[in-house]
N, C-alpha and C. Protein backbone atom coordinates (compact mmCIF):
# COMPACT_ATOMS: atom_id res chain seq x y z
N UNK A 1 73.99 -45.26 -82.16
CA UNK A 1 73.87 -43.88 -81.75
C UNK A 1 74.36 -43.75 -80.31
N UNK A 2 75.07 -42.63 -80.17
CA UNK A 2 75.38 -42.33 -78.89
C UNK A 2 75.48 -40.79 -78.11
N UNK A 3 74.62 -40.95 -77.19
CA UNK A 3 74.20 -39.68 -76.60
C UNK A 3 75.35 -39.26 -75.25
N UNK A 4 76.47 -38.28 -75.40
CA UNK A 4 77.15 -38.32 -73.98
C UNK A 4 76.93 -36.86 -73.83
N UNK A 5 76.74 -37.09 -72.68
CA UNK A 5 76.01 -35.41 -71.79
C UNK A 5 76.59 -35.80 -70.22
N UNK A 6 76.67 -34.14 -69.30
CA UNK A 6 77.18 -34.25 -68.51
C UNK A 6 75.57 -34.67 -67.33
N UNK A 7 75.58 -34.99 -66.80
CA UNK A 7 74.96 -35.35 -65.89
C UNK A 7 73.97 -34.46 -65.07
N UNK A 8 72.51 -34.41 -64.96
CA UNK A 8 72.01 -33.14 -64.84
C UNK A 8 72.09 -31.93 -65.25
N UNK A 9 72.48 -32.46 -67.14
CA UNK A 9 72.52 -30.99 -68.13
C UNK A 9 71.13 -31.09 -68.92
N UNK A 10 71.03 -30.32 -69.75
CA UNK A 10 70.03 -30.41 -70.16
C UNK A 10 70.35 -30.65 -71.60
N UNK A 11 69.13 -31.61 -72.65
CA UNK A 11 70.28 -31.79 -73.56
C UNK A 11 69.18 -31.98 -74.83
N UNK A 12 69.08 -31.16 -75.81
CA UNK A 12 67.88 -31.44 -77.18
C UNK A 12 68.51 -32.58 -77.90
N UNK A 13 67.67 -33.42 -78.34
CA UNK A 13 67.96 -33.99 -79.81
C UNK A 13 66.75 -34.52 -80.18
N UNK A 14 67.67 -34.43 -81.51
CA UNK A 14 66.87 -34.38 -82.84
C UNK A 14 66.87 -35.66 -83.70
N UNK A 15 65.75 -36.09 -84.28
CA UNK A 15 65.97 -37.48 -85.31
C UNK A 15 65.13 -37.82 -86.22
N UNK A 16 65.19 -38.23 -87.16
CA UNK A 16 64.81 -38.41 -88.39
C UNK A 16 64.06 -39.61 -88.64
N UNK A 17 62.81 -39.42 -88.73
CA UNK A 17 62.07 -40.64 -89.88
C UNK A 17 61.21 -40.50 -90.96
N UNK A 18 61.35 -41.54 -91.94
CA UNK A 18 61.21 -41.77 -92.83
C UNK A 18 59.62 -41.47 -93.36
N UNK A 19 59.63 -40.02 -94.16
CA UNK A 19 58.20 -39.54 -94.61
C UNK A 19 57.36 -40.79 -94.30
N UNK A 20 57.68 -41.43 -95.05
CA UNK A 20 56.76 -43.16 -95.63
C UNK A 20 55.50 -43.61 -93.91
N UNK A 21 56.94 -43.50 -93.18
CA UNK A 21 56.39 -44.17 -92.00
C UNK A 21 55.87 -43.65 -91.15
N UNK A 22 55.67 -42.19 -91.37
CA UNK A 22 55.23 -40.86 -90.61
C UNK A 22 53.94 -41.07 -90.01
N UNK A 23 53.08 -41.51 -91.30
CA UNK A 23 51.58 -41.33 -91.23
C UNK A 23 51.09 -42.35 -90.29
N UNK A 24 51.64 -43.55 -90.23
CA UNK A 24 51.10 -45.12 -89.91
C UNK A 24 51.44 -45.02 -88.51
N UNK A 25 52.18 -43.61 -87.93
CA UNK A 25 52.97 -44.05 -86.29
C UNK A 25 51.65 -43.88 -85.00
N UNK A 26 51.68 -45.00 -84.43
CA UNK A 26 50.73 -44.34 -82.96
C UNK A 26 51.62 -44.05 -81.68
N UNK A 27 52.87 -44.40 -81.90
CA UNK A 27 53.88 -44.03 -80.60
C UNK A 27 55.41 -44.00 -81.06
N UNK A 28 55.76 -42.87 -80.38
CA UNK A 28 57.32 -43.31 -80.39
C UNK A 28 58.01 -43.18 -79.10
N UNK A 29 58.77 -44.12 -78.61
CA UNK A 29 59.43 -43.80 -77.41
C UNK A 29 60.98 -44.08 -77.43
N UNK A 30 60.74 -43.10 -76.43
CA UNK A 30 62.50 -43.06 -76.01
C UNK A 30 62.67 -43.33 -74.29
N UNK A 31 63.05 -44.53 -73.96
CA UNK A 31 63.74 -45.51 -73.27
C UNK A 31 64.66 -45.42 -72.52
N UNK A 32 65.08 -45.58 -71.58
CA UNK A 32 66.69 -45.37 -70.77
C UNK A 32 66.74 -46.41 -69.58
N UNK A 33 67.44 -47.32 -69.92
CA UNK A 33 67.51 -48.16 -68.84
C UNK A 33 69.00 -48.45 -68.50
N UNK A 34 69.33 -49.19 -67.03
CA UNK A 34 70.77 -49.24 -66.97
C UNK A 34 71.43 -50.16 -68.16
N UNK A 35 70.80 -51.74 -68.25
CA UNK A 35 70.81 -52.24 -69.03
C UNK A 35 69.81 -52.86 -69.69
N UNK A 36 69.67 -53.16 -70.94
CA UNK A 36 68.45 -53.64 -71.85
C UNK A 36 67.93 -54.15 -71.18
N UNK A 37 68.22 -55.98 -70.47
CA UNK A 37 67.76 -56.63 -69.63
C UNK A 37 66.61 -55.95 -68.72
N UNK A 38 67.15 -54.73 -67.87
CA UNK A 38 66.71 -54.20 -66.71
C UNK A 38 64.96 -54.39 -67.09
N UNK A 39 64.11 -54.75 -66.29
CA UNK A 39 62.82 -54.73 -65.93
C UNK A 39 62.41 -52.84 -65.98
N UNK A 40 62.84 -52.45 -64.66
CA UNK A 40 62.82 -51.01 -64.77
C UNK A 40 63.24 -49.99 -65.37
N UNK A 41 62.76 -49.25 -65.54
CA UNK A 41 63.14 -47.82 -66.61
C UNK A 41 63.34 -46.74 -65.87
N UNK A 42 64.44 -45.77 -66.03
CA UNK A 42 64.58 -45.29 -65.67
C UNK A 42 64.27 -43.59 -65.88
N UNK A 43 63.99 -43.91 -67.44
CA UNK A 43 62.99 -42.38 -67.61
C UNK A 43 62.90 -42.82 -68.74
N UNK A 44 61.86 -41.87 -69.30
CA UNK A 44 60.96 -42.11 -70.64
C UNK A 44 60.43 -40.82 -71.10
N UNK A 45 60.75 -41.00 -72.53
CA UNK A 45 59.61 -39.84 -73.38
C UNK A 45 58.83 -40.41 -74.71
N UNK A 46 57.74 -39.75 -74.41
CA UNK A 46 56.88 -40.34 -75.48
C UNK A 46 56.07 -39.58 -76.46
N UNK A 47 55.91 -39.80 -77.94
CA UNK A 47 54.87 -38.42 -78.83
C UNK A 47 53.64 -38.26 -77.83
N UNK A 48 53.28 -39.40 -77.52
CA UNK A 48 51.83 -39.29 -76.67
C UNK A 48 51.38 -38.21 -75.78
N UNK A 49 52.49 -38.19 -74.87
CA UNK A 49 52.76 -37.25 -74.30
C UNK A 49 53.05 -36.13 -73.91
N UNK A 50 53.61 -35.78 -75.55
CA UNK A 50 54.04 -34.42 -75.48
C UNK A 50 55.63 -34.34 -75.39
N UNK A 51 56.30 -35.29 -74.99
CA UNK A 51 57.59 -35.08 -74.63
C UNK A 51 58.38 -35.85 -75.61
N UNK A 52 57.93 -35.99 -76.68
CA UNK A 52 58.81 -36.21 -78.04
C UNK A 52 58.00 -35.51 -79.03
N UNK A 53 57.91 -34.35 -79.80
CA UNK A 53 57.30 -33.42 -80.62
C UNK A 53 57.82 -33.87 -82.14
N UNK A 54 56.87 -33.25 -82.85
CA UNK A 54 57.41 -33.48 -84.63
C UNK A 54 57.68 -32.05 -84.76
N UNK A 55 58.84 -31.71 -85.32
CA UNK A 55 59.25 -30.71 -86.50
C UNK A 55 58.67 -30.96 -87.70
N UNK A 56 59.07 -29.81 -88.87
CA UNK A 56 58.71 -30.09 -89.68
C UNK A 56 59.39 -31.33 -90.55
N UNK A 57 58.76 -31.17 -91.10
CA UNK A 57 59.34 -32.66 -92.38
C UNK A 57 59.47 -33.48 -91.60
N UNK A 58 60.11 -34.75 -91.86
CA UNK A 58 60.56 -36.06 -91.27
C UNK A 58 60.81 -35.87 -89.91
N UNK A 59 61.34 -34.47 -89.17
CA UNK A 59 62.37 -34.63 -88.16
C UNK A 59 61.28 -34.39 -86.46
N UNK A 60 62.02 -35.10 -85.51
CA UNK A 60 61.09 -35.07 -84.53
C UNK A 60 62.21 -34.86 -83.16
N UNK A 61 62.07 -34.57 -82.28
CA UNK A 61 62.64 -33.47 -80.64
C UNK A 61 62.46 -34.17 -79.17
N UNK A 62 63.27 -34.78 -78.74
CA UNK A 62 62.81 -34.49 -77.34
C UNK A 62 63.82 -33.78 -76.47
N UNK A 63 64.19 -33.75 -75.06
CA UNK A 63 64.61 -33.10 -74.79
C UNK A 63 64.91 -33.95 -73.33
N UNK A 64 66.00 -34.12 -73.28
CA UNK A 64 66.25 -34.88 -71.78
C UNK A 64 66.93 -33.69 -70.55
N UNK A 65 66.10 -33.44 -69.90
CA UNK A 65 65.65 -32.53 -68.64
C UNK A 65 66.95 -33.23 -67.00
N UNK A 66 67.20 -32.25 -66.59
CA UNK A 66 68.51 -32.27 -65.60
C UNK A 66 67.34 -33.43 -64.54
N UNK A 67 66.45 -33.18 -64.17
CA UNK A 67 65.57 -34.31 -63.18
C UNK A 67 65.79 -35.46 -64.18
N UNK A 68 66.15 -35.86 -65.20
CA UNK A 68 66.12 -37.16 -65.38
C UNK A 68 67.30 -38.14 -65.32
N UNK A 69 68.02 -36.72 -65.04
CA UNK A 69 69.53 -37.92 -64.90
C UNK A 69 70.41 -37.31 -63.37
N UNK A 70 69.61 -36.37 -62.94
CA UNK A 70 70.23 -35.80 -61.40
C UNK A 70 70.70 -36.87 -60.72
N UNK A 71 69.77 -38.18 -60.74
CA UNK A 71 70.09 -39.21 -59.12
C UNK A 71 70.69 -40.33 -59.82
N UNK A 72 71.19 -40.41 -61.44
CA UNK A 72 71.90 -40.78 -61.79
C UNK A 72 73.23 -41.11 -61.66
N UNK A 73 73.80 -42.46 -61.67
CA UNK A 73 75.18 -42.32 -61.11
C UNK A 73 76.19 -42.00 -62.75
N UNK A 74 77.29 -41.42 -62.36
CA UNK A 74 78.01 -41.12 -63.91
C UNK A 74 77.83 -42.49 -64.48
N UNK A 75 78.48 -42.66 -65.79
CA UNK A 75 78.36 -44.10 -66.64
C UNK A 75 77.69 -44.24 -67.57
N UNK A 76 77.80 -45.61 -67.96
CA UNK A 76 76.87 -45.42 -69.51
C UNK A 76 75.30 -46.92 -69.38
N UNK A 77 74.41 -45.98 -69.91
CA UNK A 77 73.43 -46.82 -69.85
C UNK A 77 72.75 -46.70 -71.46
N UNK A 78 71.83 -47.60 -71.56
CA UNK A 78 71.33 -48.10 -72.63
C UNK A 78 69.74 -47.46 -72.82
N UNK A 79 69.72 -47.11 -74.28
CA UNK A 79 68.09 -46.80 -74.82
C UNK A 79 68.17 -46.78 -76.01
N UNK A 80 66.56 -46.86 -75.99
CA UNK A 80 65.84 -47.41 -77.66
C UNK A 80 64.88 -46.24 -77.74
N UNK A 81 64.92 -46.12 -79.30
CA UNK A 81 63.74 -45.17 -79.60
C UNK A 81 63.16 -46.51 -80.68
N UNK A 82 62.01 -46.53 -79.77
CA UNK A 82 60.84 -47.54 -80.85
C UNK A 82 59.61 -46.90 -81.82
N UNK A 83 59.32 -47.14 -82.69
CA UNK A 83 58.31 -46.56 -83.43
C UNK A 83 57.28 -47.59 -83.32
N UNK A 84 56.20 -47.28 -83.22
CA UNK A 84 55.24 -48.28 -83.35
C UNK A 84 53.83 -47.95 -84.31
N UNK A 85 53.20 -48.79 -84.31
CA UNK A 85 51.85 -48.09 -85.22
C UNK A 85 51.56 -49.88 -86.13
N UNK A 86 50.39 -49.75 -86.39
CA UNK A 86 49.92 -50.72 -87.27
C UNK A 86 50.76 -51.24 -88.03
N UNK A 87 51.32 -52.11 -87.77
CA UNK A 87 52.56 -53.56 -88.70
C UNK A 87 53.69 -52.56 -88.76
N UNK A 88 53.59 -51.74 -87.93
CA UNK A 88 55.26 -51.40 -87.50
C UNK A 88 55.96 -51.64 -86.03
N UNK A 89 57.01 -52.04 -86.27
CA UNK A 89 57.67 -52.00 -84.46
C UNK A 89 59.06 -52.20 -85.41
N UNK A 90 59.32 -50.41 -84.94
CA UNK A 90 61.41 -50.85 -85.12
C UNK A 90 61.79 -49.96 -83.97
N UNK A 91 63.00 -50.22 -84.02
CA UNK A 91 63.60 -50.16 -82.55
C UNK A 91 64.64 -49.37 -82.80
N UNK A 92 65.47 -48.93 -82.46
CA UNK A 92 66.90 -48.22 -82.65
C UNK A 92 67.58 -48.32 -81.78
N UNK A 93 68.70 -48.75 -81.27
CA UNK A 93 69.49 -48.99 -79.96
C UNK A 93 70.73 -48.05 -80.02
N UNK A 94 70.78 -47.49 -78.66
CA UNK A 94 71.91 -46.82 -78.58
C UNK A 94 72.07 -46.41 -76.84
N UNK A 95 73.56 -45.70 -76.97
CA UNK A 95 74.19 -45.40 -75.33
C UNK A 95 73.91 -44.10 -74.94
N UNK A 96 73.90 -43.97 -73.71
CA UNK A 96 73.92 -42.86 -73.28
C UNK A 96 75.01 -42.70 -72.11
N UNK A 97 76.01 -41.85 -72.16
CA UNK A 97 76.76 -41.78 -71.59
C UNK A 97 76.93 -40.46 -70.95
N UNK A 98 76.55 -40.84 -69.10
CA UNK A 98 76.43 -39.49 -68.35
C UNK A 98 77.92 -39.03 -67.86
N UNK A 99 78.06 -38.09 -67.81
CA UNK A 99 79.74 -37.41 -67.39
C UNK A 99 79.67 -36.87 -66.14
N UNK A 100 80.72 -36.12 -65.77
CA UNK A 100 80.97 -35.56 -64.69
C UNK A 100 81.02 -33.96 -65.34
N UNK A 101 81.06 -32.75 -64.61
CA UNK A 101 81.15 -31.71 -64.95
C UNK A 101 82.07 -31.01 -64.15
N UNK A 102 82.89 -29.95 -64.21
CA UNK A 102 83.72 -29.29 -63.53
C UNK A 102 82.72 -28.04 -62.67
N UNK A 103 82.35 -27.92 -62.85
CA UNK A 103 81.00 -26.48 -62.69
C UNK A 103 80.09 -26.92 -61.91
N UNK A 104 79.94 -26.98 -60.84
CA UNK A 104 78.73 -27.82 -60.25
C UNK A 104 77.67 -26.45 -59.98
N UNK A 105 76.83 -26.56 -59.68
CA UNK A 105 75.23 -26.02 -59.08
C UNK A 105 75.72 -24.69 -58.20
N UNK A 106 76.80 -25.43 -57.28
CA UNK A 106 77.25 -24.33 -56.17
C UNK A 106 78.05 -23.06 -56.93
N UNK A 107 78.85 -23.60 -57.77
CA UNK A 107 79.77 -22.82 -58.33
C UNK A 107 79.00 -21.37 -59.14
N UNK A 108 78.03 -21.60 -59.60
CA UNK A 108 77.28 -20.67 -60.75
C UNK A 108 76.62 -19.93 -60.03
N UNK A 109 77.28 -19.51 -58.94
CA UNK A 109 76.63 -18.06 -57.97
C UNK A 109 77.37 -17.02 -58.46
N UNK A 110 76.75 -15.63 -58.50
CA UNK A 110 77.80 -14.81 -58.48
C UNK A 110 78.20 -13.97 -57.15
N UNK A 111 79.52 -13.81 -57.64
CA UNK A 111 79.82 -13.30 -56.17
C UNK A 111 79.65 -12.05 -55.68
């Protein structure tokens, strides 16, 4: 999976799991680090929290917010959405790739 957004945009997504495994979950997170390796994280969302929600049926939301990638440098970094819960732990790996934008902050004044 691969997530590319411009850099301090704001950006929904959406993802799918499996009815089956719905019931048994106590966490799901979503991850962002420069690289897997990295010790530190660089932002996080979690059901726990509030900042990964369920839709209906299978499908579930978070929402990556312009403060989480503002002091971000452009480039591509790495995250996992893990599911966890009693004799579950799966993982999902994928990129995230921040851009540049033509439109900056200053520009969206009117004149």
């Amino acid at each position: 999976m691969k997530i590319t957004m411009a850099r301090g945009d704001l950006v929904t997504k959406c993802f799918t799991i499996e009815a089956e495994t719905q019931p048994l979950l106590d966490e799901i997170y979503f991850t962002v680090k420069r690289r897997h390796t990295d010790t530190k994280m660089l932002f996080q969302k979690r059901l726990s929290d509030g900042s990964i929600t369920k839709l209906e049926n299978e499908d579930y939301v978070f929402t990556i917010e312009p403060e989480d990638t503002n002091c971000l440098s452009m480039g591509l970094y790495e995250f996992d959405i893990e599911l966890v819960g009693p004799g579950i732990k799966r993982t999902f790996i994928g990129t995230l790739e921040l851009t540049g934008e033509v439109t900056h902050a200053a520009n969206e004044v009117s004149p």
